[in-house]
N, C-alpha and C. Protein backbone atom coordinates (compact mmCIF):
# COMPACT_ATOMS: atom_id res chain seq x y z
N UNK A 1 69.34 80.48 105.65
CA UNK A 1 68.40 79.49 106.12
C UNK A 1 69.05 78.69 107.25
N UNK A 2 68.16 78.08 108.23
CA UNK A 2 68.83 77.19 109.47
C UNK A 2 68.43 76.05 108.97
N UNK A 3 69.41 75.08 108.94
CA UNK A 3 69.82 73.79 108.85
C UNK A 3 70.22 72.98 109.98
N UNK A 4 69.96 71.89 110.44
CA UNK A 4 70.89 71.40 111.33
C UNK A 4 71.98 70.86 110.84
N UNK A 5 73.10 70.64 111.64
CA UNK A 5 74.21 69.90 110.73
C UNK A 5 74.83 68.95 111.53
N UNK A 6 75.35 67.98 110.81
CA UNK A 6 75.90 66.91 111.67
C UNK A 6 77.21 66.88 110.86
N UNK A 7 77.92 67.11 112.27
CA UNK A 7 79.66 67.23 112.10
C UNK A 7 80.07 65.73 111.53
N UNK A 8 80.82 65.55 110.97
CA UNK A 8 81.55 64.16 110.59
C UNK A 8 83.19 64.04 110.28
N UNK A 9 84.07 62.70 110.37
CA UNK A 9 85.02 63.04 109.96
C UNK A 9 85.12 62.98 108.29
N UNK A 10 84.14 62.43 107.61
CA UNK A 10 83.79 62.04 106.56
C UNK A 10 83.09 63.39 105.40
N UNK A 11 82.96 63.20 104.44
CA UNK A 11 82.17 64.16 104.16
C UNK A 11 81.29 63.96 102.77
N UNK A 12 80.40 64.65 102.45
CA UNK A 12 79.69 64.00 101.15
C UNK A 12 79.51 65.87 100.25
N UNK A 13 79.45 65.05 98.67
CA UNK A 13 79.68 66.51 98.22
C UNK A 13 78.14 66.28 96.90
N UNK A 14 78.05 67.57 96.32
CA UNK A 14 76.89 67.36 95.72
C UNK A 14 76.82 65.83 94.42
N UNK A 15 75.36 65.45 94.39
CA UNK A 15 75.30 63.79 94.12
C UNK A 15 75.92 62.63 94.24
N UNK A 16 77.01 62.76 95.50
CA UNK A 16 77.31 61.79 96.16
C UNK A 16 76.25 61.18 97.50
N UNK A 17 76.46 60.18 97.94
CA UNK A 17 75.76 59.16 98.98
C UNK A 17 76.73 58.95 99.84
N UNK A 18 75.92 58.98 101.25
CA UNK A 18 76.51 58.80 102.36
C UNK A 18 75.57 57.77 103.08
N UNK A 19 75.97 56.69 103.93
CA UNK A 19 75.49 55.66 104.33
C UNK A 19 75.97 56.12 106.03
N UNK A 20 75.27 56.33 106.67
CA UNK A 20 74.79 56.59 108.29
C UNK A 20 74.20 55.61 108.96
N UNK A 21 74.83 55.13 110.14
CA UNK A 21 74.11 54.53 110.96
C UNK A 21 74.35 55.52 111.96
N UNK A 22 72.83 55.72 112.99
CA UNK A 22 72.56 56.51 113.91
C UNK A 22 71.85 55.89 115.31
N UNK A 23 72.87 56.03 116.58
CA UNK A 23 72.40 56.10 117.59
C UNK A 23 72.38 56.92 118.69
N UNK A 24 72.97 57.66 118.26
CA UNK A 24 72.53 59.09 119.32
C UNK A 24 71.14 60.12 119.23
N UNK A 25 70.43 59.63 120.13
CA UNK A 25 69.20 59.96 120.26
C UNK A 25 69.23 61.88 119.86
N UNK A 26 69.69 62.51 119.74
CA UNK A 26 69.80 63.82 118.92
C UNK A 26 69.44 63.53 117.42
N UNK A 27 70.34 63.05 116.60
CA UNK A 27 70.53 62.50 115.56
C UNK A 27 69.14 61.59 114.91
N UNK A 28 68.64 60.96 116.03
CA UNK A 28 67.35 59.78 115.15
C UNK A 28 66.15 61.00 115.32
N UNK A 29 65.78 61.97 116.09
CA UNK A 29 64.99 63.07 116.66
C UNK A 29 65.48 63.94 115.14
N UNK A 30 66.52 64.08 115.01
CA UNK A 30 66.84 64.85 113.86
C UNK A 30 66.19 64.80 112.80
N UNK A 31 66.22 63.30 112.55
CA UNK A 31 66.13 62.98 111.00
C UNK A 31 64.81 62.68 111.22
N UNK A 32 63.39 62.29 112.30
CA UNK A 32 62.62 62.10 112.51
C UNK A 32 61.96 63.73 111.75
N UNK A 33 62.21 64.65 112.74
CA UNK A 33 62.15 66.04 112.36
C UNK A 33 61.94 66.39 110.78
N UNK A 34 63.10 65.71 110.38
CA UNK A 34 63.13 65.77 108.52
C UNK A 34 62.55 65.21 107.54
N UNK A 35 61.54 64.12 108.46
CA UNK A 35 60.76 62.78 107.86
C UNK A 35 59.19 64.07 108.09
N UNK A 36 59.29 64.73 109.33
CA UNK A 36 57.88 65.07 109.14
C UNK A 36 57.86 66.34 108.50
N UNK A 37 58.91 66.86 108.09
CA UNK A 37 58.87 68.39 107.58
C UNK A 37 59.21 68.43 106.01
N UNK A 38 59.91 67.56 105.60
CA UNK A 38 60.12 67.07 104.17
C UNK A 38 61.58 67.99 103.94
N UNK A 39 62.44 68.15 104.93
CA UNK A 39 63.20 69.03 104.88
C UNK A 39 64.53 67.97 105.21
N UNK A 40 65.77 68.60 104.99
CA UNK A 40 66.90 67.94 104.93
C UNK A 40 68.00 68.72 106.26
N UNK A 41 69.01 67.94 106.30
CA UNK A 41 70.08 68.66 107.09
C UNK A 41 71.76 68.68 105.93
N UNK A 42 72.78 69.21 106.91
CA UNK A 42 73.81 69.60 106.06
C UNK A 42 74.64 68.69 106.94
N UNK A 43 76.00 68.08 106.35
CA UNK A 43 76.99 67.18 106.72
C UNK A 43 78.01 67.77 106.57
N UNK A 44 78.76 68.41 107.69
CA UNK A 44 79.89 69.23 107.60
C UNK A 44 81.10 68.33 108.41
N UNK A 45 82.30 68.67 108.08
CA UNK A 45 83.72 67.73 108.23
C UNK A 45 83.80 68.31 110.10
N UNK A 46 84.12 67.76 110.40
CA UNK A 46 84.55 68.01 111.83
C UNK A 46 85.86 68.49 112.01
N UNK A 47 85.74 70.17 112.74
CA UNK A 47 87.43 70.81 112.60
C UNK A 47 87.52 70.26 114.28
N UNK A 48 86.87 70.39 115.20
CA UNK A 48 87.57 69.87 116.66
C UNK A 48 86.51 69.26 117.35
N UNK A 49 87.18 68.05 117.73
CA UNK A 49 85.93 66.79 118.52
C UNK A 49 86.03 65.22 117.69
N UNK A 50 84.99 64.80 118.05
CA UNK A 50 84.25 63.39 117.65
C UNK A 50 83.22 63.57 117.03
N UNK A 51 83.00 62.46 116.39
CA UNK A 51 81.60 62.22 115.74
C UNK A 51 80.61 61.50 116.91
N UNK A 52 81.05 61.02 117.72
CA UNK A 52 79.75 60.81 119.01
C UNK A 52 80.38 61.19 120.20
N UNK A 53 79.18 61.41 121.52
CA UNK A 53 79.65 62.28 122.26
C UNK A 53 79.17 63.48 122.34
N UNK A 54 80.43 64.16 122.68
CA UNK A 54 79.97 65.99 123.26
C UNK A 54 79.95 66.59 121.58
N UNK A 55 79.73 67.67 121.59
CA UNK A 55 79.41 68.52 120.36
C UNK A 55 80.71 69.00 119.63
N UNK A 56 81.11 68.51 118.40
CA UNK A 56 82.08 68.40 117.38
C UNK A 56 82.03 69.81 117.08
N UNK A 57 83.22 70.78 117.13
CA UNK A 57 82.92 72.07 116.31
C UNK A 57 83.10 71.40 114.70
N UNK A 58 82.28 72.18 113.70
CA UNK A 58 82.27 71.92 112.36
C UNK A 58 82.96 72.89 111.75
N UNK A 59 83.61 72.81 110.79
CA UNK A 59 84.01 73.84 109.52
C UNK A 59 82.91 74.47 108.94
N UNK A 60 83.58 75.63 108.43
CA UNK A 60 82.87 76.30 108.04
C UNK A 60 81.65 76.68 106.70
N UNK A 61 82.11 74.78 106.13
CA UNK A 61 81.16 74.31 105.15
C UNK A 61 80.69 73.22 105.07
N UNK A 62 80.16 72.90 104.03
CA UNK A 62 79.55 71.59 104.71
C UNK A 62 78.31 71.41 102.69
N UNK A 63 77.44 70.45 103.45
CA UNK A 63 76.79 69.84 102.26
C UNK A 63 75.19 69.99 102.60
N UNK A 64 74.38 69.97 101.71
CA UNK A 64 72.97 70.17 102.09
C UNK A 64 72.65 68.93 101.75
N UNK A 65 71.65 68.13 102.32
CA UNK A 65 71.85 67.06 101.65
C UNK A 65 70.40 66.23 102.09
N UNK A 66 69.56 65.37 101.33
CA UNK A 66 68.09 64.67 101.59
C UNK A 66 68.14 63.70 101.93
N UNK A 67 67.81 63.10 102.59
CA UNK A 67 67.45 61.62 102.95
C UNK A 67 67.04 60.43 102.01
N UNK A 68 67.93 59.80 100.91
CA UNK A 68 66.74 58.96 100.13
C UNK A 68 66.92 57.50 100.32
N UNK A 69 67.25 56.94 101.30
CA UNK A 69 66.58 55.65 101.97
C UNK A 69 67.11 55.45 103.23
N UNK A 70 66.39 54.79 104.26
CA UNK A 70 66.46 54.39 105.46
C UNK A 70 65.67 53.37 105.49
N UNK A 71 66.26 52.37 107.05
CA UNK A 71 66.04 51.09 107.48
C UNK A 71 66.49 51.15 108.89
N UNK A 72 66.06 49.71 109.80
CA UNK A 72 66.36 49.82 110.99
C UNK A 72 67.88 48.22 110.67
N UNK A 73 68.56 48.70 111.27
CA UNK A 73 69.02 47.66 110.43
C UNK A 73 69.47 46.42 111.62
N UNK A 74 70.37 45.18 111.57
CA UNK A 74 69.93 44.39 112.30
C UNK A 74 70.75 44.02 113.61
N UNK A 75 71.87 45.35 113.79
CA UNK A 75 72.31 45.62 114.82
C UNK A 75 71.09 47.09 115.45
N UNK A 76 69.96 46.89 115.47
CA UNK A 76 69.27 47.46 116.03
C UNK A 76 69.31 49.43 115.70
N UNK A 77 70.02 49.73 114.94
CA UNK A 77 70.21 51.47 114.82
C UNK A 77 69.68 51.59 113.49
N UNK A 78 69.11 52.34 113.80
CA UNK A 78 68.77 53.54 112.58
C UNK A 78 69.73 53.64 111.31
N UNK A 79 69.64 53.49 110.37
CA UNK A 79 70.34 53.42 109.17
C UNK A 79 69.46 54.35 108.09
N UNK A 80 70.54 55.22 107.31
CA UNK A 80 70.18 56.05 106.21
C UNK A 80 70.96 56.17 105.55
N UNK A 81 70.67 56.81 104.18
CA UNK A 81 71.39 56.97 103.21
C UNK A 81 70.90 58.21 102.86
N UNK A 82 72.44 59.68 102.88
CA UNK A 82 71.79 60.48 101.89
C UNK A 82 72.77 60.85 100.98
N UNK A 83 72.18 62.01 100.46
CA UNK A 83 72.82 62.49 98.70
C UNK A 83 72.51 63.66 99.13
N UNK A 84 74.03 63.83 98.81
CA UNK A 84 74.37 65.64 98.39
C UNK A 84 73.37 66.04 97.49
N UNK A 85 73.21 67.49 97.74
CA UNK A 85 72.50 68.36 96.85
C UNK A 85 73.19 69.67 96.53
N UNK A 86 73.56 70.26 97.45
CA UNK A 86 74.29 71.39 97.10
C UNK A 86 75.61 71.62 98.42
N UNK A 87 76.69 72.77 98.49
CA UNK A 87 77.66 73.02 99.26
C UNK A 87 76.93 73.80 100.09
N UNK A 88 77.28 74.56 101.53
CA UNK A 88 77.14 75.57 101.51
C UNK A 88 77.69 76.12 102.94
N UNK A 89 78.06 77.55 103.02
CA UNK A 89 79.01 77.70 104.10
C UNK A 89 77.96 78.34 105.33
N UNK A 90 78.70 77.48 106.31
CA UNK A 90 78.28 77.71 107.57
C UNK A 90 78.89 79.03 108.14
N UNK A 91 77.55 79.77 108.16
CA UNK A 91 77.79 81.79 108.37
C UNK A 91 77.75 81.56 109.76
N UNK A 92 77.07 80.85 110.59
CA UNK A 92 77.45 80.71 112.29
C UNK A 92 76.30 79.64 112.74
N UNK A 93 76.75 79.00 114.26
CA UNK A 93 76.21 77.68 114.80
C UNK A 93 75.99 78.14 116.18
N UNK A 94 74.67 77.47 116.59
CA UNK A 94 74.90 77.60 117.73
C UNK A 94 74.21 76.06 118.33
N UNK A 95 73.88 75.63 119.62
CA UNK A 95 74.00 74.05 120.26
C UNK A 95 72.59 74.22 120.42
N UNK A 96 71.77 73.91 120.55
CA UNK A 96 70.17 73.57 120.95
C UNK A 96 70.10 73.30 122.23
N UNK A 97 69.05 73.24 123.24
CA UNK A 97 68.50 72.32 123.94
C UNK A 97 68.82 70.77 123.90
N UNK A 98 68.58 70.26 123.03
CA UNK A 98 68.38 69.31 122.55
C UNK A 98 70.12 68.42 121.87
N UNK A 99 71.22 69.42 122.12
CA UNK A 99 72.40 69.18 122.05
C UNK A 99 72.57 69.12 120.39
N UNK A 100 71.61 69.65 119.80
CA UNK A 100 71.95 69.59 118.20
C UNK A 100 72.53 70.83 117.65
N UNK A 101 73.36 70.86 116.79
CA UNK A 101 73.71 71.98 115.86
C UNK A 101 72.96 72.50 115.10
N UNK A 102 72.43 73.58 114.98
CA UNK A 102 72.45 74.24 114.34
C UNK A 102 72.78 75.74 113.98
N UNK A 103 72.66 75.29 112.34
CA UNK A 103 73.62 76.77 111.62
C UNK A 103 72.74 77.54 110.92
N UNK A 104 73.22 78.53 110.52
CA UNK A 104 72.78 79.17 109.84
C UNK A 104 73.60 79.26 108.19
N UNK A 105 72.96 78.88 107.20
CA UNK A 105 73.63 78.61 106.35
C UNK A 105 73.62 79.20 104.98
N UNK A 106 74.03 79.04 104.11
CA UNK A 106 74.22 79.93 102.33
C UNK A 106 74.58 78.96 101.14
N UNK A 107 73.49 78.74 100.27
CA UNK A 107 74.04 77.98 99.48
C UNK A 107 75.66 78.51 98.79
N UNK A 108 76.65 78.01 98.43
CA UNK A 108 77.89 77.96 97.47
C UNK A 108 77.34 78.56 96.56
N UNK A 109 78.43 79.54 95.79
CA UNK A 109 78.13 80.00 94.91
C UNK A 109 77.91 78.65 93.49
N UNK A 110 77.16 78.26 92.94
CA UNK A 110 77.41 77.18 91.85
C UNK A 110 78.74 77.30 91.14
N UNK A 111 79.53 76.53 90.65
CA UNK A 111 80.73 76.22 90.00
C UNK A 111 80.54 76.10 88.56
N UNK A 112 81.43 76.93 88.09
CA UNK A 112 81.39 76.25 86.45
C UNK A 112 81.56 75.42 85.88
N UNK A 113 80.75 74.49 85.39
CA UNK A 113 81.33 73.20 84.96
C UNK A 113 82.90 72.92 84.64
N UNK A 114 83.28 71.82 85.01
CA UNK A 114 84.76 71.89 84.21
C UNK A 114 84.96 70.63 83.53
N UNK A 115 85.84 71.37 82.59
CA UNK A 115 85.84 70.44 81.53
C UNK A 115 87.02 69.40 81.77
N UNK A 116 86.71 67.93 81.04
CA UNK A 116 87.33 66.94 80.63
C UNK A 116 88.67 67.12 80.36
N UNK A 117 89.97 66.74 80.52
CA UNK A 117 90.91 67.39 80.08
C UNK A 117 91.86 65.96 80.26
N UNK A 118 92.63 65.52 79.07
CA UNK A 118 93.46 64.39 79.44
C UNK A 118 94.09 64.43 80.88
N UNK A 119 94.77 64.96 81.65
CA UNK A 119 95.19 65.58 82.78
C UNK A 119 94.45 64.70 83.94
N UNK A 120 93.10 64.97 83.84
CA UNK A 120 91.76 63.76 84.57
C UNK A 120 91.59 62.54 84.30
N UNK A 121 92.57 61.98 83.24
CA UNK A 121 91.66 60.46 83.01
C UNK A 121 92.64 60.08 84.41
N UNK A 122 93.75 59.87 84.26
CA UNK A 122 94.45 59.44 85.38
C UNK A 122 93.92 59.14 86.85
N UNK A 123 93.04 60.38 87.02
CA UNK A 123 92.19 60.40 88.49
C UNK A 123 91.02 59.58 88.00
N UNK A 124 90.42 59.72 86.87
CA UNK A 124 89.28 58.48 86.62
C UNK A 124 89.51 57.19 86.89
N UNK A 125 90.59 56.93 86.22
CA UNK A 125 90.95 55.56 86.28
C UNK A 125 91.27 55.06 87.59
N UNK A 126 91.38 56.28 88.81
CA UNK A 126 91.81 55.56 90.20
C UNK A 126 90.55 55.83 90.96
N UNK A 127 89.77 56.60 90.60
CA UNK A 127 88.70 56.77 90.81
C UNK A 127 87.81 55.46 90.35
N UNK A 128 87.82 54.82 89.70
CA UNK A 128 87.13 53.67 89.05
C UNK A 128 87.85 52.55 89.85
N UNK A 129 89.01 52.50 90.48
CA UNK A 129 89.28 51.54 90.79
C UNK A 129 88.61 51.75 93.06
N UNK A 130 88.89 52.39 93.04
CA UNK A 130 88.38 53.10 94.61
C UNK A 130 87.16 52.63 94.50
N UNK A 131 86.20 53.33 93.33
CA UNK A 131 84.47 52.41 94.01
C UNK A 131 84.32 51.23 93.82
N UNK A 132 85.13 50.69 93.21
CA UNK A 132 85.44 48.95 93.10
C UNK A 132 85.31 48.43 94.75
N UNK A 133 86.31 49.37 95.37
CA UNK A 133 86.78 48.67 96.54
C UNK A 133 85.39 48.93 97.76
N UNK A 134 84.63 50.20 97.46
CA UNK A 134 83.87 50.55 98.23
C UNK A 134 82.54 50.23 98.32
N UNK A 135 82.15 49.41 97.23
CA UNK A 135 80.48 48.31 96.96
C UNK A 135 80.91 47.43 97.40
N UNK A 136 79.63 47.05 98.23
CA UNK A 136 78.14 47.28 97.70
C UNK A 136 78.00 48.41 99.08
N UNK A 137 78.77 48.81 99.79
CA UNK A 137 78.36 50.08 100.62
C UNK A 137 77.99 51.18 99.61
N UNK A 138 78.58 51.55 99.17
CA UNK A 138 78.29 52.92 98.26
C UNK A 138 78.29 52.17 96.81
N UNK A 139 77.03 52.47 96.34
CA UNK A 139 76.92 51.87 95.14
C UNK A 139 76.33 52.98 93.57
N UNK A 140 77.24 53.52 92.87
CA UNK A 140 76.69 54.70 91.99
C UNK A 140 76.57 54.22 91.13
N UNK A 141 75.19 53.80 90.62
CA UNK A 141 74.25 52.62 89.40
C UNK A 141 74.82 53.82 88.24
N UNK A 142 75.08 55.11 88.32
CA UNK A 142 75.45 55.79 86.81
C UNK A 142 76.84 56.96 87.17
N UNK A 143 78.16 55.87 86.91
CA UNK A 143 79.20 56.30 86.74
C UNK A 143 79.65 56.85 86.24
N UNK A 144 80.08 58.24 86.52
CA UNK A 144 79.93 59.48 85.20
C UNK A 144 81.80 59.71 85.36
N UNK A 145 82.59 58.61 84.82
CA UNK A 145 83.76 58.75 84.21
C UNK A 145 84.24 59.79 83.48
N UNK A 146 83.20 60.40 83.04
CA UNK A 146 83.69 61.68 81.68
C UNK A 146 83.65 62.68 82.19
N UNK A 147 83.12 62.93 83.22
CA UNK A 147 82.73 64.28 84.19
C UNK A 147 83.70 64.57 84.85
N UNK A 148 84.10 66.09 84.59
CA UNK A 148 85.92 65.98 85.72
C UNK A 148 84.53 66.00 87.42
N UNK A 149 84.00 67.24 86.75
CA UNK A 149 83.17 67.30 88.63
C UNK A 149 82.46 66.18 89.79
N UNK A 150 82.10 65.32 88.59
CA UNK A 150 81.57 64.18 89.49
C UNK A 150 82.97 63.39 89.73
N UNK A 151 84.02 63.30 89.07
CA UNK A 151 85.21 62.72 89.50
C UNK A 151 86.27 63.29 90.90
N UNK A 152 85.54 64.89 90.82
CA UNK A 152 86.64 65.70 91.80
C UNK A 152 85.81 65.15 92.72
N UNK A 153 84.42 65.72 92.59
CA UNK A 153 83.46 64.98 94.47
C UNK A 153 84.08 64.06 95.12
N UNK A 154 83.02 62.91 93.79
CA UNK A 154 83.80 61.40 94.66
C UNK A 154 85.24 61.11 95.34
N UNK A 155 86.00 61.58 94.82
CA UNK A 155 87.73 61.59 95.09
C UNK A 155 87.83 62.11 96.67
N UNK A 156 87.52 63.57 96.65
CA UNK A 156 87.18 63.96 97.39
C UNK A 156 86.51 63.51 98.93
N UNK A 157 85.53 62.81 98.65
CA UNK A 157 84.80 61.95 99.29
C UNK A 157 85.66 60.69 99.91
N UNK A 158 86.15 59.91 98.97
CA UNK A 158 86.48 58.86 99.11
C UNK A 158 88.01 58.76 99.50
N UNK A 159 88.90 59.73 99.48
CA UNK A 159 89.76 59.23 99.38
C UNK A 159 90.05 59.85 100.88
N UNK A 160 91.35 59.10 101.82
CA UNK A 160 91.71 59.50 102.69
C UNK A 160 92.36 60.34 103.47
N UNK A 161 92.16 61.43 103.10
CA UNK A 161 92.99 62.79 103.05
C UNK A 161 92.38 62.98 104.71
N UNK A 162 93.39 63.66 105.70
CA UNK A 162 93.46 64.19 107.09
C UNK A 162 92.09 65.29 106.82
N UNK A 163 91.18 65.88 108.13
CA UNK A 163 90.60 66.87 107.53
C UNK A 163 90.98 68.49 107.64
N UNK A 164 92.45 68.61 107.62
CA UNK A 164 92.55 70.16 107.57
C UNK A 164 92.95 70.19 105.69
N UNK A 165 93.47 68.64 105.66
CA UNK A 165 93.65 68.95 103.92
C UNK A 165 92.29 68.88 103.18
N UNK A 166 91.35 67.92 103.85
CA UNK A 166 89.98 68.36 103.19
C UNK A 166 89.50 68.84 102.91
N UNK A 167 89.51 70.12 103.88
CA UNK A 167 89.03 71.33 104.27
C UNK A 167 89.54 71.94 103.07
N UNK A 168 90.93 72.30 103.26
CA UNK A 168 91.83 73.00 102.56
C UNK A 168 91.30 73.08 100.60
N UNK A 169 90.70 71.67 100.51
CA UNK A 169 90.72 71.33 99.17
C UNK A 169 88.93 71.91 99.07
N UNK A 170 88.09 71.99 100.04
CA UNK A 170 86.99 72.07 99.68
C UNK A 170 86.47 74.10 100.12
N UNK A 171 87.95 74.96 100.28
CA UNK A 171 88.01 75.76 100.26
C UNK A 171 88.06 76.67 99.10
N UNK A 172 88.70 75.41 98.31
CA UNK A 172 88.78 76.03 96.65
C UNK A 172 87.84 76.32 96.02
N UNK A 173 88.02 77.72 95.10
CA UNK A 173 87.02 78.01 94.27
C UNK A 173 86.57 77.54 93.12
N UNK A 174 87.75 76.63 92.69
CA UNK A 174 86.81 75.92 91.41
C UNK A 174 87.21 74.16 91.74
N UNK A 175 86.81 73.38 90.75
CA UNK A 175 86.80 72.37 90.87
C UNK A 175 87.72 71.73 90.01
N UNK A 176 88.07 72.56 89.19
CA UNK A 176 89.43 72.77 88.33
C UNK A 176 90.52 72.69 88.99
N UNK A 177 91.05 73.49 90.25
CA UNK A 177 91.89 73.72 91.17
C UNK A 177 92.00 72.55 92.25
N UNK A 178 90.53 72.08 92.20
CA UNK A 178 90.52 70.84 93.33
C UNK A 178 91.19 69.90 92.65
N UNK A 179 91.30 69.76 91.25
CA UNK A 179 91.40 68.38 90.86
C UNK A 179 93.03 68.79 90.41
N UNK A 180 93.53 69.69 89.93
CA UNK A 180 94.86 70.22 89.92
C UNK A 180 95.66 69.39 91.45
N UNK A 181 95.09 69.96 92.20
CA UNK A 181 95.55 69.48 93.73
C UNK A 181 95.73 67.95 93.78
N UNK A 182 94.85 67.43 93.32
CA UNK A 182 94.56 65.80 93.78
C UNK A 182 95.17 65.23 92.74
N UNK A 183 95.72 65.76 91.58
CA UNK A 183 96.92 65.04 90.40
C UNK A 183 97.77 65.43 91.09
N UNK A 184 98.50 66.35 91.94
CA UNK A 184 99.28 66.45 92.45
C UNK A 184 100.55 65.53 93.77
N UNK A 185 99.01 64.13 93.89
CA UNK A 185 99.20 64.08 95.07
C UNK A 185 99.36 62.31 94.42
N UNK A 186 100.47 61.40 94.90
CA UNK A 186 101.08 60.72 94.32
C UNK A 186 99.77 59.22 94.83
N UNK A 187 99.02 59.33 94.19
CA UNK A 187 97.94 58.10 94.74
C UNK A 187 98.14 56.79 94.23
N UNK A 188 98.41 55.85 94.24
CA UNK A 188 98.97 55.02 93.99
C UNK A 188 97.48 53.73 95.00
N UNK A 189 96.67 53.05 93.82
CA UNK A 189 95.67 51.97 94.03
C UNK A 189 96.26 50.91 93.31
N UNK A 190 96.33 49.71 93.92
CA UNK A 190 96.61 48.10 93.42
C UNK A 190 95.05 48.24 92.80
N UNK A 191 95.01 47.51 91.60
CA UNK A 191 93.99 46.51 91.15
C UNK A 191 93.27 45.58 91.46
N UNK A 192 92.08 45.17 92.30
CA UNK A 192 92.01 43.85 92.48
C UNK A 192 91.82 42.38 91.75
């Protein structure tokens, strides 16, 4: 299926939220597009470029993802919020007219749930302390602490990793392996 996608250095993974402000007239045409078609775009990490400007090459995956609120907000731009829905890899891109990306795309194969494992509370607990720091921007009204997968996303998401290690981590085939990786990695959050 063709998707458009908007490169980012950021990235959002399934039932996570991403908060966008948009002024590049590509981008508000975009999501205009998606307001009248009931259709969504994909948010892929940016492997070479900017996020505004000339055209960001994207990696080769990325997020499918819906629109569920927007506003104009009171520095005058376009403001949205969306939520992951599914992964999926970008099979090839090409630039529009219109200077937009689009890909051609494949949902991810779905992941097997993974299970809870003492090993994860550790990342919960820094994970719990990270969306502390990140409301009322990103605000998740049902914190699923017990979930290794909703713990690998968000982490994922949130935490500040360069994006060839992003990449690297969102190359993995399970989510088991992602979160193996990210105990690995000496994270260290003050309390507020």
């Amino acid at each position: 299926m063709e998707l458009p996608l908007f490169p980012l250095s950021g990235i959002v993974l399934p039932d996570g939220q991403l908060p966008l402000r948009l002024f590049e007239r590509r981008y508000i045409d975009m999501v205009t597009n998606c307001f009248k078609t009931g259709t969504g775009f994909a948010v892929c990490l940016i492997k070479d470029g900017h996020e505004a400007g000339s055209i960001a090459e994207p990696y080769p995956v990325g997020t499918a993802v819906s629109i569920i609120d927007f506003d104009q907000g009171a520095d005058g731009l376009l403001h949205i919020t969306v939520q992951g829905l599914h992964e999926v890899d970008v099979l090839s891109w090409q630039v529009s007219d219109a200077q937009l990306i689009l890909g051609q795309v494949a949902p991810r194969e779905r992941r097997e749930s993974t299970p809870m494992t003492p090993a994860i509370e550790p990342l919960a607990q820094k994970l719990d302390l990270i969306l502390k720091y990140v409301e009322p921007d990103i605000r998740y009204v049902d914190r699923q602490l017990d979930d290794a997968d909703w713990i690998c996303h968000r982490l994922l998401e949130l935490l500040p990793l360069a994006g060839p290690a992003k990449f690297e981590l969102l190359q993995m085939t399970s989510n088991r392996e992602r979160l193996e990786s990210l105990a690995s990695l000496q994270i260290e959050i003050a309390d507020r």
